[in-house]
C-alpha atoms as a PDB file:
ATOM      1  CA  UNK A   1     126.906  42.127  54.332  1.00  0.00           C
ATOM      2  CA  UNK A   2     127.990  41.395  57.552  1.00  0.00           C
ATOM      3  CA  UNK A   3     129.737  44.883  58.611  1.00  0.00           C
ATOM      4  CA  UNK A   4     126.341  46.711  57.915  1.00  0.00           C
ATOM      5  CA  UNK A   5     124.037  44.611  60.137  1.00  0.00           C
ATOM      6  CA  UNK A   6     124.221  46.829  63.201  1.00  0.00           C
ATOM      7  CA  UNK A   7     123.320  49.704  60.828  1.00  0.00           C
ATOM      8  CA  UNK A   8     120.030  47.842  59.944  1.00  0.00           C
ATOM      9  CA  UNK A   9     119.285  46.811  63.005  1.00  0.00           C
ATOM     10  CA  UNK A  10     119.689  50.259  64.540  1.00  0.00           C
ATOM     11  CA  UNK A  11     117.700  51.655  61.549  1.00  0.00           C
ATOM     12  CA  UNK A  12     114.754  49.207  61.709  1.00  0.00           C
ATOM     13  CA  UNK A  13     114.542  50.470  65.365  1.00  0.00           C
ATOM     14  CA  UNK A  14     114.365  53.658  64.861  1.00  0.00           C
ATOM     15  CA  UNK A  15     111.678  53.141  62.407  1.00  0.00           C
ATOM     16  CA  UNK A  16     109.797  51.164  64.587  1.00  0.00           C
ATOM     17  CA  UNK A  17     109.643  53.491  66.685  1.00  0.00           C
ATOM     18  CA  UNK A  18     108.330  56.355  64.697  1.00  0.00           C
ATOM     19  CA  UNK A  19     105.941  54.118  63.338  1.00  0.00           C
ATOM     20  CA  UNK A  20     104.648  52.934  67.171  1.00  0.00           C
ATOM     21  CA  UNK A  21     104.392  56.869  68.031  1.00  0.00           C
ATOM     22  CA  UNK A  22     102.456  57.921  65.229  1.00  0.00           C
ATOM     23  CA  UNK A  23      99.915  54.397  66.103  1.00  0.00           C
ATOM     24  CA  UNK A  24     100.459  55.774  69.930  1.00  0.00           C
ATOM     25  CA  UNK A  25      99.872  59.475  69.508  1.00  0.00           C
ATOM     26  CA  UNK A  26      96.565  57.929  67.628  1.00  0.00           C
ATOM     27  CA  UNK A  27      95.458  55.291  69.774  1.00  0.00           C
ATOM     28  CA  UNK A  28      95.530  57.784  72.969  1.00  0.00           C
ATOM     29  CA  UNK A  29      93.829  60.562  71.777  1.00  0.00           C
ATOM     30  CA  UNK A  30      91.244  62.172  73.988  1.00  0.00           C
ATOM     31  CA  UNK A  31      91.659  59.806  76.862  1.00  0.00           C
ATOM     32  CA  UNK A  32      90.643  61.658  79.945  1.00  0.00           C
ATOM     33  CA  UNK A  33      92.617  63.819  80.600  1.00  0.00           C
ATOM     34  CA  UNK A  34      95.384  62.917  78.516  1.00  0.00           C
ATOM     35  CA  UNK A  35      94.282  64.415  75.336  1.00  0.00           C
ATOM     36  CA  UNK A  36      97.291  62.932  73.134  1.00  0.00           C
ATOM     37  CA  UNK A  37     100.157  60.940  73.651  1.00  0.00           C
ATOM     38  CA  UNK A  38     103.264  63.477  73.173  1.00  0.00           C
ATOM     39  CA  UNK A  39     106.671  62.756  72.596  1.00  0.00           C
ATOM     40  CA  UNK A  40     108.755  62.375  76.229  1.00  0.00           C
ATOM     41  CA  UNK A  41     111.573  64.921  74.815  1.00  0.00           C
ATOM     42  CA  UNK A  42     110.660  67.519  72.931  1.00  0.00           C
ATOM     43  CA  UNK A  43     114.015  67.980  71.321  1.00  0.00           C
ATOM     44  CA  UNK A  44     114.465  64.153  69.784  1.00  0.00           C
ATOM     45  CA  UNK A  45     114.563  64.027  66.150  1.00  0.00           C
ATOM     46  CA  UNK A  46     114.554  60.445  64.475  1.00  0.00           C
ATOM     47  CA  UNK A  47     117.742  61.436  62.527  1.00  0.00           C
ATOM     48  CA  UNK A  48     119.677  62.786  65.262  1.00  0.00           C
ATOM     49  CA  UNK A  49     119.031  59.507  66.914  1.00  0.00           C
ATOM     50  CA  UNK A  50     119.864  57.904  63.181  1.00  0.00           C
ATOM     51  CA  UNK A  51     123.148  59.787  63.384  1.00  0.00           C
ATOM     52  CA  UNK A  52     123.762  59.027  67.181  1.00  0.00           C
ATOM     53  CA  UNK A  53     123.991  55.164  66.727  1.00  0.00           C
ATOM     54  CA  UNK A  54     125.852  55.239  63.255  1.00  0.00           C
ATOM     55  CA  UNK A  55     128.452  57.224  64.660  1.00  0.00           C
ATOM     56  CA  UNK A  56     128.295  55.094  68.099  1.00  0.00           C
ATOM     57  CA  UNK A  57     128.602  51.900  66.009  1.00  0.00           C
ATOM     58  CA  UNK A  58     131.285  53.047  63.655  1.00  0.00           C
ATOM     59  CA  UNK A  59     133.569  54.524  66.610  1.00  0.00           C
ATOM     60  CA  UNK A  60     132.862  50.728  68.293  1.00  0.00           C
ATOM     61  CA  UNK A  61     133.537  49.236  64.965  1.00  0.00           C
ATOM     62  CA  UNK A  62     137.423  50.997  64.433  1.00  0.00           C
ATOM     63  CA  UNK A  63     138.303  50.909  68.140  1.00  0.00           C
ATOM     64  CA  UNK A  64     137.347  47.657  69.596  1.00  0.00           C
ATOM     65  CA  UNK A  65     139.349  44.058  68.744  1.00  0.00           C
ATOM     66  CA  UNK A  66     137.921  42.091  65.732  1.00  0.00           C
ATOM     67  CA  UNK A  67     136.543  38.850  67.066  1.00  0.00           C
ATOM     68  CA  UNK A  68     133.070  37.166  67.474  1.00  0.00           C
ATOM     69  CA  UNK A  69     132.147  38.169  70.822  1.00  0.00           C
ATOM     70  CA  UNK A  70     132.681  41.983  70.484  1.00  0.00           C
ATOM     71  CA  UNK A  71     130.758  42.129  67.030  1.00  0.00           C
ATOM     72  CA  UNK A  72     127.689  40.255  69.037  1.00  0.00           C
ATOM     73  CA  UNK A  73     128.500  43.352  71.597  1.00  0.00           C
ATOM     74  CA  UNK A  74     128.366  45.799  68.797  1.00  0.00           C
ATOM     75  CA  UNK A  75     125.316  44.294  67.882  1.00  0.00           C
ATOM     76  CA  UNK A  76     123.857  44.198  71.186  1.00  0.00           C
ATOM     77  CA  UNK A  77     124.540  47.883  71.229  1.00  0.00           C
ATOM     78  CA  UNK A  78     122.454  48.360  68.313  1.00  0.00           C
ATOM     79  CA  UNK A  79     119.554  46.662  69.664  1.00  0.00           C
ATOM     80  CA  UNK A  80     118.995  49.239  71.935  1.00  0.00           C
ATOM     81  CA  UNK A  81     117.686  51.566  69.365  1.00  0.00           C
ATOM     82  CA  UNK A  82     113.981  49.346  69.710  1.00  0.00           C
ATOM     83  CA  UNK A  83     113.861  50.631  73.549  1.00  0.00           C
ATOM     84  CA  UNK A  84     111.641  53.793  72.546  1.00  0.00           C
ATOM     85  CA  UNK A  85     109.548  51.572  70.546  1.00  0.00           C
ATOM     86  CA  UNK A  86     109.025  49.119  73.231  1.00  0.00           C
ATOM     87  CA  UNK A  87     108.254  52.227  75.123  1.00  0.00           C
ATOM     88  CA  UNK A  88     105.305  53.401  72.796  1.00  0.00           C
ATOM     89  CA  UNK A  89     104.035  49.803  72.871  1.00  0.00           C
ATOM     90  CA  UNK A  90     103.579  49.992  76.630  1.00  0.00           C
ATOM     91  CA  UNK A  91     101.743  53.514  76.251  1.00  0.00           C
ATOM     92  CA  UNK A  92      99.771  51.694  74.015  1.00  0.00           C
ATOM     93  CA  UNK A  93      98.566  48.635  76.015  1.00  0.00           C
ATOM     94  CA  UNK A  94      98.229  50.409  79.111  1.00  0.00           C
ATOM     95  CA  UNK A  95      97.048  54.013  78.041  1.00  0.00           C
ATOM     96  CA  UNK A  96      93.370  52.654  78.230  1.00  0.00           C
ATOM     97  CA  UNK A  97      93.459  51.819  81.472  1.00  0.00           C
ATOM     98  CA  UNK A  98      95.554  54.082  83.241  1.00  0.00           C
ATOM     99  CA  UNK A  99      93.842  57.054  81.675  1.00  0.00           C
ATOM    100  CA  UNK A 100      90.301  56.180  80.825  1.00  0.00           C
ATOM    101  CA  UNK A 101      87.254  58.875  81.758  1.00  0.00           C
ATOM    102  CA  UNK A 102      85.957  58.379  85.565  1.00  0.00           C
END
């Protein structure tokens, strides 16, 4: 159970931040002149991100030591996968007033 924590934790953030786009792209619709939030990159794909930090974490996993400190690395590494939805929670909060109608 241990060895596939990162995986969750990477997955869960990825979800999370589908999930706050979809609320996001929703929330900011037809706000002056932003008519809809849109997605920053218009090449990411959830599952190439998916695949990104599975492979990431399973190269860290074979090539660094085995101890406590580098799995809480590997796991730090795998928390970074919540940054876009942290991102769309910001759009959310502050889409009303940065881009209400004048």
């Amino acid at each position: 159970m241990k060895k596939i924590i990162p995986y969750l934790v990477a997955s869960i953030g990825i979800i999370t931040d589908i999930i706050t786009a979809k609320i996001a792209e929703r929330f900011t619709y037809g706000l002056g002149n932003f008519p809809s939030y849109i997605e920053s990159h218009s090449q990411y794909s959830p599952v190439f991100a998916l695949i990104l930090f599975f492979s990431a974490i399973t190269i860290l996993k074979l090539t660094m030591p085995k101890g406590k400190l580098w799995d809480m690395g590997i796991l730090a590494f795998s928390l970074l996968s919540f940054l876009g939805a942290v991102n769309n929670i910001l759009v959310i909060i502050f889409s009303p007033y940065l881009f209400r109608k004048k």
